[in-house]
N, C-alpha and C. Protein backbone atom coordinates (compact mmCIF):
# COMPACT_ATOMS: atom_id res chain seq x y z
N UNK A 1 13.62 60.26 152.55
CA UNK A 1 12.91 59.69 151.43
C UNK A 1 13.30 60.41 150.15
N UNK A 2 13.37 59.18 149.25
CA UNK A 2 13.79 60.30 147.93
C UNK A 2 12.45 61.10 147.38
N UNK A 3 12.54 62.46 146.37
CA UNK A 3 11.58 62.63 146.27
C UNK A 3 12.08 62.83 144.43
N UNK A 4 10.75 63.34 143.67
CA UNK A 4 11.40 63.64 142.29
C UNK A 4 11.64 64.91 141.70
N UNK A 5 11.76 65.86 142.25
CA UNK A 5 11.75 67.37 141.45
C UNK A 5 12.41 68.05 142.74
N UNK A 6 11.95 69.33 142.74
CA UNK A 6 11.98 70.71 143.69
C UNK A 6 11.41 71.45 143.70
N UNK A 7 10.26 70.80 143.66
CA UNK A 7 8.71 71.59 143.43
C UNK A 7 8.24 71.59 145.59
N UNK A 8 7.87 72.41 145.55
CA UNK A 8 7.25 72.83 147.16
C UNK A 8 6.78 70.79 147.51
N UNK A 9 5.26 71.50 147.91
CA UNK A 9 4.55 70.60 148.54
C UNK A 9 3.90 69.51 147.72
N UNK A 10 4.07 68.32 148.24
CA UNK A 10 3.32 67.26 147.81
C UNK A 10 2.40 67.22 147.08
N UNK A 11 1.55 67.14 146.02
CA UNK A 11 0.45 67.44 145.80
C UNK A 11 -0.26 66.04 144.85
N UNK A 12 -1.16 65.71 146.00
CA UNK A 12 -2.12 64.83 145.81
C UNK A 12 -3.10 64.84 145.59
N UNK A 13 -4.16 64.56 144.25
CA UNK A 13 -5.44 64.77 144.24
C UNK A 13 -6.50 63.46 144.07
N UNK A 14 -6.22 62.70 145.40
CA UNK A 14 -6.96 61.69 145.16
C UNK A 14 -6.95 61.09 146.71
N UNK A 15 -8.47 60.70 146.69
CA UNK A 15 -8.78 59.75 148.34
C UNK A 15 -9.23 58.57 148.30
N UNK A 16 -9.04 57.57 148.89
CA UNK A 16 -9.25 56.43 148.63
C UNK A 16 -10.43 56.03 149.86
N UNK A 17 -11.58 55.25 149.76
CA UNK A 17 -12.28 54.49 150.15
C UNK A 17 -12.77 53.16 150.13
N UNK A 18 -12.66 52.33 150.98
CA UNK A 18 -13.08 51.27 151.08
C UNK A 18 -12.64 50.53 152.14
N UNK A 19 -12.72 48.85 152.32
CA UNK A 19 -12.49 47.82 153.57
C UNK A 19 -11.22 48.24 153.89
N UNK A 20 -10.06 48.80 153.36
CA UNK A 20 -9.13 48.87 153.39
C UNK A 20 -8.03 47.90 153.46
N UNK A 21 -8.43 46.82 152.88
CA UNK A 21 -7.69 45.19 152.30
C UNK A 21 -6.57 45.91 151.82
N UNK A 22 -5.43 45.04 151.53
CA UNK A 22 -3.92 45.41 151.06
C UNK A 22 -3.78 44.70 150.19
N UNK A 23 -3.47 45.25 148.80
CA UNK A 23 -2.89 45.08 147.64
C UNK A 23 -2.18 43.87 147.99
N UNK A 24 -2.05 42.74 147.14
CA UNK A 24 -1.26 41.13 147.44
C UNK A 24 0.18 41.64 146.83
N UNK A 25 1.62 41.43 147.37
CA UNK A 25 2.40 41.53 147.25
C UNK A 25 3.14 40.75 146.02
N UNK A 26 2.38 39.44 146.10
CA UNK A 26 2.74 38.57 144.96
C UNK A 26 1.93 39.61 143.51
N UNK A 27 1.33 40.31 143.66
CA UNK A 27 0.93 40.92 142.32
C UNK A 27 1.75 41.99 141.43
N UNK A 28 1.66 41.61 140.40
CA UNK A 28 3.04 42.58 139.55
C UNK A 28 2.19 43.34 138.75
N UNK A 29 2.22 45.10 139.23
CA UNK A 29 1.68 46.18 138.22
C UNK A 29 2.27 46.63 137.43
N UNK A 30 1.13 46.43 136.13
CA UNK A 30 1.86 47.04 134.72
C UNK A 30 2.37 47.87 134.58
N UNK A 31 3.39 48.93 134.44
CA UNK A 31 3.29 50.79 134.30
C UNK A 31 3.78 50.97 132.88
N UNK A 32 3.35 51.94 132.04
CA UNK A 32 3.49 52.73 131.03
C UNK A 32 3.93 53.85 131.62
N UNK A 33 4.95 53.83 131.40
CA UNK A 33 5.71 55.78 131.56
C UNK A 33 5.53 56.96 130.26
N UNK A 34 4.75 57.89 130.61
CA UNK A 34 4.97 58.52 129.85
C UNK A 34 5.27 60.02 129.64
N UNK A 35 6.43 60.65 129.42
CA UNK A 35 6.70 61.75 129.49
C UNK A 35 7.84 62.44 128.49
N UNK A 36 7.93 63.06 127.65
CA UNK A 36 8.72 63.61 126.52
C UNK A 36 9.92 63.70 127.02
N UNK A 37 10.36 63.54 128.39
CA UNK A 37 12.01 63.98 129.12
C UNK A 37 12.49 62.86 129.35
N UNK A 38 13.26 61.90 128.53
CA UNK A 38 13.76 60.35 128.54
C UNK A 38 14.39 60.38 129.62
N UNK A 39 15.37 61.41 130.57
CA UNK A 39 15.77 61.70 131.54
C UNK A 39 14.83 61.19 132.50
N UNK A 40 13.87 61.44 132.77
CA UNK A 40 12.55 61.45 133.63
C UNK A 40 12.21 60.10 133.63
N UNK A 41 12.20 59.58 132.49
CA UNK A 41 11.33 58.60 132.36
C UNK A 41 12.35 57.63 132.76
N UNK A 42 14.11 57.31 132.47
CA UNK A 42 14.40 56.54 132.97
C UNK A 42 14.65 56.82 134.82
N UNK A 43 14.92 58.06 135.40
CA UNK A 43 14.62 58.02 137.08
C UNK A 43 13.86 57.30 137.06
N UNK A 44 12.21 57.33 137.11
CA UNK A 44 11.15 56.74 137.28
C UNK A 44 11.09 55.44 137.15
N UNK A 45 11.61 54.91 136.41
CA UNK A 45 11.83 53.28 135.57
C UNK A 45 12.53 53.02 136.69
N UNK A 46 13.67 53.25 137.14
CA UNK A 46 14.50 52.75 138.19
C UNK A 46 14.14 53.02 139.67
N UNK A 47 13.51 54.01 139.98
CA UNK A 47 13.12 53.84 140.94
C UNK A 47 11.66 52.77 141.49
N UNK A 48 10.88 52.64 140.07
CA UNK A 48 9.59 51.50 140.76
C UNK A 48 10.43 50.59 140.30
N UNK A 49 11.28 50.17 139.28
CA UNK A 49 11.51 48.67 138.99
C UNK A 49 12.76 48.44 140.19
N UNK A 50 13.24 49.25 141.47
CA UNK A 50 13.71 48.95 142.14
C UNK A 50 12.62 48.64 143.41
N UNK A 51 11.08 48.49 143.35
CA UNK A 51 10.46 47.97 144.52
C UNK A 51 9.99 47.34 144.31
N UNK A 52 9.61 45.93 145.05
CA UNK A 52 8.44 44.99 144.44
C UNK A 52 7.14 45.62 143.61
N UNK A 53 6.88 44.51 143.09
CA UNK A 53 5.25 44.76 142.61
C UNK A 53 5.44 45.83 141.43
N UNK A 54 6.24 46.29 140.92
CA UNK A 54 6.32 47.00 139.95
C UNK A 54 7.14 46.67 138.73
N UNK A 55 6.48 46.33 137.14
CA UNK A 55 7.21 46.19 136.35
C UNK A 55 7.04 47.64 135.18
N UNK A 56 7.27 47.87 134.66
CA UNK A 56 7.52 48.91 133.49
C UNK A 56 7.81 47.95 131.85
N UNK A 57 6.24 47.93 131.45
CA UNK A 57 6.16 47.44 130.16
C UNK A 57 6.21 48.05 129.19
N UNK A 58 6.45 49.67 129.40
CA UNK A 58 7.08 50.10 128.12
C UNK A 58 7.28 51.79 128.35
N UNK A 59 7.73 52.70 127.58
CA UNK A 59 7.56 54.20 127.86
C UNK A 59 7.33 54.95 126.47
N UNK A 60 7.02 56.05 126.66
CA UNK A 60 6.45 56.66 125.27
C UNK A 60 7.01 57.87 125.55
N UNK A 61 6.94 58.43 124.51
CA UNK A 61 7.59 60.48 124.72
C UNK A 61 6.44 61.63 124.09
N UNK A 62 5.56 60.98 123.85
CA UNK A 62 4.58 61.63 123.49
C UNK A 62 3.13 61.17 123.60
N UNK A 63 2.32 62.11 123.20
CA UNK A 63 0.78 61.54 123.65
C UNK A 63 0.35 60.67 122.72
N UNK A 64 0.54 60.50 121.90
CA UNK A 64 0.07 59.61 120.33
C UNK A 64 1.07 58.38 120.60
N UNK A 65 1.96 58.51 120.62
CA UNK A 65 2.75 57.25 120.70
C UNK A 65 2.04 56.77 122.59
N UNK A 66 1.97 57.40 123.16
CA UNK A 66 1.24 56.37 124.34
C UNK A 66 -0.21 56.25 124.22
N UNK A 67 -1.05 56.32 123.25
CA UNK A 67 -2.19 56.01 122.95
C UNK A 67 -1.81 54.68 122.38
N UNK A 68 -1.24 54.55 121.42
CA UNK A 68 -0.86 53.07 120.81
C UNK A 68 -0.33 52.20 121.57
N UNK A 69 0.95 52.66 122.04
CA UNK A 69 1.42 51.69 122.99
C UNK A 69 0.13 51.15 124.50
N UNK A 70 -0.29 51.96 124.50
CA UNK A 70 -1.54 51.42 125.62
C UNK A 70 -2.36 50.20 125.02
N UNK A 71 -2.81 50.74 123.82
CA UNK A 71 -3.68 49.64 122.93
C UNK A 71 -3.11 48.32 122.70
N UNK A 72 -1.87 48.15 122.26
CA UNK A 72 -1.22 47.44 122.44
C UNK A 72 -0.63 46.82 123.84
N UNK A 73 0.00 47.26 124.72
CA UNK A 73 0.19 46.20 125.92
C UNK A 73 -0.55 46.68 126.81
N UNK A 74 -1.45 47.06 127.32
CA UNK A 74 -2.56 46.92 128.09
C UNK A 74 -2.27 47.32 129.72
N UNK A 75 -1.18 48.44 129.92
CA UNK A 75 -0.91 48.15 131.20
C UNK A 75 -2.09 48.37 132.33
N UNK A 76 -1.32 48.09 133.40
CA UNK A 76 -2.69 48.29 134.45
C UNK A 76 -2.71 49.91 135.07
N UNK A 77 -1.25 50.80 134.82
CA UNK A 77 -1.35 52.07 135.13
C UNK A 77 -0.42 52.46 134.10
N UNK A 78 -1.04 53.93 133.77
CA UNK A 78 -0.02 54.74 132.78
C UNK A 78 -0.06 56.25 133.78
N UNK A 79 1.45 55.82 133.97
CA UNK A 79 2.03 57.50 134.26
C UNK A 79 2.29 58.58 133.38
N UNK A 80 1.42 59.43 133.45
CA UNK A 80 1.58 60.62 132.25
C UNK A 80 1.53 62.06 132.51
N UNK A 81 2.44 62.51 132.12
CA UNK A 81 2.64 63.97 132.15
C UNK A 81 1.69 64.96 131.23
N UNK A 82 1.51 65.94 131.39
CA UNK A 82 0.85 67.18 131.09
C UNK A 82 1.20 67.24 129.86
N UNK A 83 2.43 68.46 129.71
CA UNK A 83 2.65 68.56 128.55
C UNK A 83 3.81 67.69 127.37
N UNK A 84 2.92 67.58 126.94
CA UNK A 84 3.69 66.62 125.62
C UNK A 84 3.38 67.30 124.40
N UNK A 85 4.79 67.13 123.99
CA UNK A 85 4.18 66.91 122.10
C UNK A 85 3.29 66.15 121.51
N UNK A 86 3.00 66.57 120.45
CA UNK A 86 1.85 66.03 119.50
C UNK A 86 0.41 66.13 120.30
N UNK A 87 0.71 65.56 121.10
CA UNK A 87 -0.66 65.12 121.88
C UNK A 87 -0.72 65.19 123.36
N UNK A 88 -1.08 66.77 124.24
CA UNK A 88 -1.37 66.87 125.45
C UNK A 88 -1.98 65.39 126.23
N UNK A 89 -0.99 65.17 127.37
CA UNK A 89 -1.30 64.44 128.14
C UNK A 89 -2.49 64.24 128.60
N UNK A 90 -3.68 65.69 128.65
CA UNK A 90 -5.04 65.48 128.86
C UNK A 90 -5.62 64.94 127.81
N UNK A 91 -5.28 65.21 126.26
CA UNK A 91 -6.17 64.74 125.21
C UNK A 91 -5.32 63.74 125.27
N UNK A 92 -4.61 62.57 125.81
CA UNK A 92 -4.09 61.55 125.50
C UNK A 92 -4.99 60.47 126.72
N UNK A 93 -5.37 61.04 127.68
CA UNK A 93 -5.60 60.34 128.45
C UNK A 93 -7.24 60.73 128.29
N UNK A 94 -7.82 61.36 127.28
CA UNK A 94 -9.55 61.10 127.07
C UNK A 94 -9.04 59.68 126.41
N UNK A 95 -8.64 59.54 125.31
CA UNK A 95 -8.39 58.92 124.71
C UNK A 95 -7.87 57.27 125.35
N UNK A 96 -7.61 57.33 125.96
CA UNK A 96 -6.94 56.34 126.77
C UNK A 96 -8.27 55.83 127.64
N UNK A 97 -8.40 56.89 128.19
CA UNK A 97 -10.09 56.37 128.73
C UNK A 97 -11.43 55.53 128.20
N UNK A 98 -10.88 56.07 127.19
CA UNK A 98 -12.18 55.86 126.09
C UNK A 98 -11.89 54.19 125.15
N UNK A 99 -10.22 54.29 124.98
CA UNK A 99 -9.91 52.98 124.39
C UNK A 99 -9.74 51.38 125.18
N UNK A 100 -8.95 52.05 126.40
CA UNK A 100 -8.61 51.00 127.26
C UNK A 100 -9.15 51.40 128.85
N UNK A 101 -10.84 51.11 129.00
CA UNK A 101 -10.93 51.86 130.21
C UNK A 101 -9.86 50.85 131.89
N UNK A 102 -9.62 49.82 131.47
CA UNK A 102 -8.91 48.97 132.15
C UNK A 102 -7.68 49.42 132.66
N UNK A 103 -7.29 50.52 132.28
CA UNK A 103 -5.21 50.80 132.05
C UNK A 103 -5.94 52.23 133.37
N UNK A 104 -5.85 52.45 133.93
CA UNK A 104 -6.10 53.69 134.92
C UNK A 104 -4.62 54.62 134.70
N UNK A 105 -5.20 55.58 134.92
CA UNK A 105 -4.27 56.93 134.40
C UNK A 105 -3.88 57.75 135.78
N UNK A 106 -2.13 58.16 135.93
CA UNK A 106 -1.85 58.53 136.93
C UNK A 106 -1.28 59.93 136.53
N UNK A 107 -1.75 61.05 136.41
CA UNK A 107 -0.86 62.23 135.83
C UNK A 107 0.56 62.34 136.92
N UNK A 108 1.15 62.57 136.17
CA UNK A 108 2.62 62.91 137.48
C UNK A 108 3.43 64.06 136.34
N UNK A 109 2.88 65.24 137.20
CA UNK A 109 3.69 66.64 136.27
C UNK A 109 4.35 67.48 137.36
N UNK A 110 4.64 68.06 136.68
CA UNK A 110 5.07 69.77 137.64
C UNK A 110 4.06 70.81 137.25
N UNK A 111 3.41 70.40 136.74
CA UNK A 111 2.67 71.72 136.74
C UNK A 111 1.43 71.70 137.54
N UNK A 112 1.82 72.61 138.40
CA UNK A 112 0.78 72.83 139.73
C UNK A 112 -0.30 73.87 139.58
N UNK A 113 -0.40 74.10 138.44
CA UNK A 113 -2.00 74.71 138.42
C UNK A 113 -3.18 74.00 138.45
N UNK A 114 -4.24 75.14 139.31
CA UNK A 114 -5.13 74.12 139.64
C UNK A 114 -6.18 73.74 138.15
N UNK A 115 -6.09 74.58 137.88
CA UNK A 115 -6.91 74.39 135.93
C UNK A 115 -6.60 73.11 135.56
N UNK A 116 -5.14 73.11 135.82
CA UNK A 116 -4.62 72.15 134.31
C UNK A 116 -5.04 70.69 135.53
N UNK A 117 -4.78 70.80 136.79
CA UNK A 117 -4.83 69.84 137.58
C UNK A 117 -6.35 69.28 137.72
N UNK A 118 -7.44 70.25 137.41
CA UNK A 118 -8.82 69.98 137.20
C UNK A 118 -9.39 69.62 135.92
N UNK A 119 -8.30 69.84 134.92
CA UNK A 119 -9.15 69.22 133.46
C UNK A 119 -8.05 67.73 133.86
N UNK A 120 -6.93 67.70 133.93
CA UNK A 120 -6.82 66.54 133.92
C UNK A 120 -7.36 65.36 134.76
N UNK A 121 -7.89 65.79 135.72
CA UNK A 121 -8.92 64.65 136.77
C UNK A 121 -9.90 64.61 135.77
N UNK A 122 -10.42 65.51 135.13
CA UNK A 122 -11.63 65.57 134.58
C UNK A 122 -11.96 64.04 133.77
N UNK A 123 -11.17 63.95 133.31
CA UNK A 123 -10.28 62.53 132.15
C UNK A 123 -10.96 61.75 132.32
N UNK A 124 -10.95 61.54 133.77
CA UNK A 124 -11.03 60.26 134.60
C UNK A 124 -9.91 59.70 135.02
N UNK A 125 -8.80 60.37 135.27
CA UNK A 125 -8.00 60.03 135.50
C UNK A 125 -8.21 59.84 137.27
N UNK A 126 -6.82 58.94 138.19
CA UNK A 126 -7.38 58.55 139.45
C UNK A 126 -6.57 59.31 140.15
N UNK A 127 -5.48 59.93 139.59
CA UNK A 127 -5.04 60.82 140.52
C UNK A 127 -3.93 62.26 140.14
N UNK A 128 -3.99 63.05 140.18
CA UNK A 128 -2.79 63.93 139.59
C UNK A 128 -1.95 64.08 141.00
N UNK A 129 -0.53 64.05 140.49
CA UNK A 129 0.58 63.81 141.17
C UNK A 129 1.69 64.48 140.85
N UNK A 130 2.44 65.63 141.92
CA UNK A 130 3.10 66.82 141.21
C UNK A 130 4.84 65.71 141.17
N UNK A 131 5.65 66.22 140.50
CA UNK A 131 6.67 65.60 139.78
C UNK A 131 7.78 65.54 141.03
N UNK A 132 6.93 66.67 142.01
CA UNK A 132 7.87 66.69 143.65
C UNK A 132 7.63 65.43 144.44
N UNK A 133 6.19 64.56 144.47
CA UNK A 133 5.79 63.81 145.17
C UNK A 133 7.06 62.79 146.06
N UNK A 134 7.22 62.52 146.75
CA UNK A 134 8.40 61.74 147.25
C UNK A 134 8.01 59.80 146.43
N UNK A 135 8.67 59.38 146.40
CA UNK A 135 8.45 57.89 145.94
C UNK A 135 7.32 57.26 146.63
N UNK A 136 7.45 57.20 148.11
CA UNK A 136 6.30 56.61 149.11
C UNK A 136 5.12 56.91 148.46
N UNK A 137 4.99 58.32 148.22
CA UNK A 137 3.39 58.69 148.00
C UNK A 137 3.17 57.68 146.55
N UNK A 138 3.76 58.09 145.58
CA UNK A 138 4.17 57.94 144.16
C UNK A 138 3.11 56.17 144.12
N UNK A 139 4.20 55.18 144.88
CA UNK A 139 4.30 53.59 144.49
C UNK A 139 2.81 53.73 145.47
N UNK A 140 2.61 53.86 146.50
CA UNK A 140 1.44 53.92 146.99
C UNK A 140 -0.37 54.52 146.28
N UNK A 141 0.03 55.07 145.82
CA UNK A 141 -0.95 55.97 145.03
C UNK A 141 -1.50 54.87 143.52
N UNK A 142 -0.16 53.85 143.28
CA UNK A 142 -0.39 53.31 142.26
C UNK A 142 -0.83 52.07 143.15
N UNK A 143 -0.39 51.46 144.12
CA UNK A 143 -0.78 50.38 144.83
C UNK A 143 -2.70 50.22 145.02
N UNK A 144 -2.51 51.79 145.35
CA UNK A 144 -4.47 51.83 145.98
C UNK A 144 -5.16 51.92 144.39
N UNK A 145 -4.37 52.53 143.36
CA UNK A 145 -5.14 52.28 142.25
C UNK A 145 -5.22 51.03 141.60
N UNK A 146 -4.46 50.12 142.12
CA UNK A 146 -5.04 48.78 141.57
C UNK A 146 -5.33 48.20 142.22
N UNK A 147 -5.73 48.73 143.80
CA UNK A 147 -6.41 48.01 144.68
C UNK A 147 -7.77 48.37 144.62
N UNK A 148 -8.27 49.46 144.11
CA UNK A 148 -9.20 49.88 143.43
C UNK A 148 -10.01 49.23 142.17
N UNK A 149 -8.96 49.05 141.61
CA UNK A 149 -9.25 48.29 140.36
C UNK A 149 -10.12 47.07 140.40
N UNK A 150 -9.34 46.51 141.32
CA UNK A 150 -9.18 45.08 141.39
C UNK A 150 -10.49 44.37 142.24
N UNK A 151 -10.45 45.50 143.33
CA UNK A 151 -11.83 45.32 144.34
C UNK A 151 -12.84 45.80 144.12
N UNK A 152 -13.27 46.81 143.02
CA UNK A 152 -14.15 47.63 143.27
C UNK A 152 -14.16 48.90 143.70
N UNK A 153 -13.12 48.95 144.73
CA UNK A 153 -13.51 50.52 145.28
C UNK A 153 -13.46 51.78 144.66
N UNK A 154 -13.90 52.53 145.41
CA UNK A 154 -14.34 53.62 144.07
C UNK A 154 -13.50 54.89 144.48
N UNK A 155 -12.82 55.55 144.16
CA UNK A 155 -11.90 56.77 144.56
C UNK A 155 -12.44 57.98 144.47
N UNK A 156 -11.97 58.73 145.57
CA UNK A 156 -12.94 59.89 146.30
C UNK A 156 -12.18 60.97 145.59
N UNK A 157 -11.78 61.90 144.64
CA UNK A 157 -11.48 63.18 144.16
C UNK A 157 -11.46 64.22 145.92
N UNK A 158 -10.05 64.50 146.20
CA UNK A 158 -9.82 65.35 147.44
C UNK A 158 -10.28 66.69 147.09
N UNK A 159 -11.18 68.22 147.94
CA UNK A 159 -11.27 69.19 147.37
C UNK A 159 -10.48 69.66 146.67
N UNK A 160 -10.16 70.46 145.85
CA UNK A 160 -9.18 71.51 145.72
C UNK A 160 -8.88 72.40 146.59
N UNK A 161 -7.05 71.81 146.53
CA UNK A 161 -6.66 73.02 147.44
C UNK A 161 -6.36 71.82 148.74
N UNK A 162 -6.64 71.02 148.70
CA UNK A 162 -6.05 69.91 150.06
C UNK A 162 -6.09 68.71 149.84
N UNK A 163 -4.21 68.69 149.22
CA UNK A 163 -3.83 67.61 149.57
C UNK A 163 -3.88 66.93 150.22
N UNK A 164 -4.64 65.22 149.98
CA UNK A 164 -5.07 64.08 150.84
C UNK A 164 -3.61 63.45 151.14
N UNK A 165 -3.08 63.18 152.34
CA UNK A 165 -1.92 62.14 152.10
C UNK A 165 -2.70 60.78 152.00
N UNK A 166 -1.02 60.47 151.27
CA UNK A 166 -1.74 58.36 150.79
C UNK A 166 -1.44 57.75 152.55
């Protein structure tokens, strides 16, 4: 499986509950990429716009420019990294919360501290996701968040310190 970095272990901070119904295949999720390393952002672009169900309606390189761009096309998930210019990925994604509670927020960083990994859940964000995650976890993680979305179900925050697999 491909994965994205060379960071250790997987790290997932999110559990999912409910009937356990499957996301409809015919459904196409929005993604906002966002991360200051255009490098990054196009891997990422090519790897979901190479699986079903995934389109990429736009990318940003900073936290202010993906506050707008959210307001404007409305995706159904924004992938966002930690640190950014202008505007930390955590203060981008209060903000994001607060403007478009509809767009659900997926952190995907390398930075594996548990601080930065606990203010950014804090957000409301649905899941933080280290930049090692392999793809499987990655497209899956976004699948249950708009299966979430979509149904109702409500997502369980894993302790700290144990990674839930998807």
């Amino acid at each position: 499986m491909a994965q994205f970095g060379a960071y250790g272990a997987v790290g997932v901070s999110t559990r999912f509950e409910g009937s356990g119904s499957q996301v409809s295949s015919l459904m196409t999720t929005r993604i906002l990429l966002v991360d200051d390393f255009k490098q990054w952002r196009l891997a990422v672009r090519s790897i979901l716009e190479s699986a079903p169900g995934f389109r990429i309606v736009g990318e940003a390189g900073d936290g202010v420019e993906a506050v707008k761009k959210v307001i404007t096309l409305i995706p159904d998930i924004v992938l966002l990294d930690v640190g950014m210019p202008l505007l930390n990925g955590i203060e981008a994604a209060k903000i994001i919360r607060q403007t478009c509670p509809k767009s659900k927020v997926i952190f995907l960083s390398q930075d594996e501290d548990e601080d930065v990994r606990s203010a950014a859940l804090a957000t409301g964000a649905i899941a933080y996701l280290l930049k090692s995650t392999d793809t499987c976890h990655l497209q899956s993680t976004i699948k249950k968040t708009l299966l979430q979305r979509t149904s109702g179900l409500t997502a369980e925050l894993a302790p700290s310190g144990d990674p839930t697999p998807l």
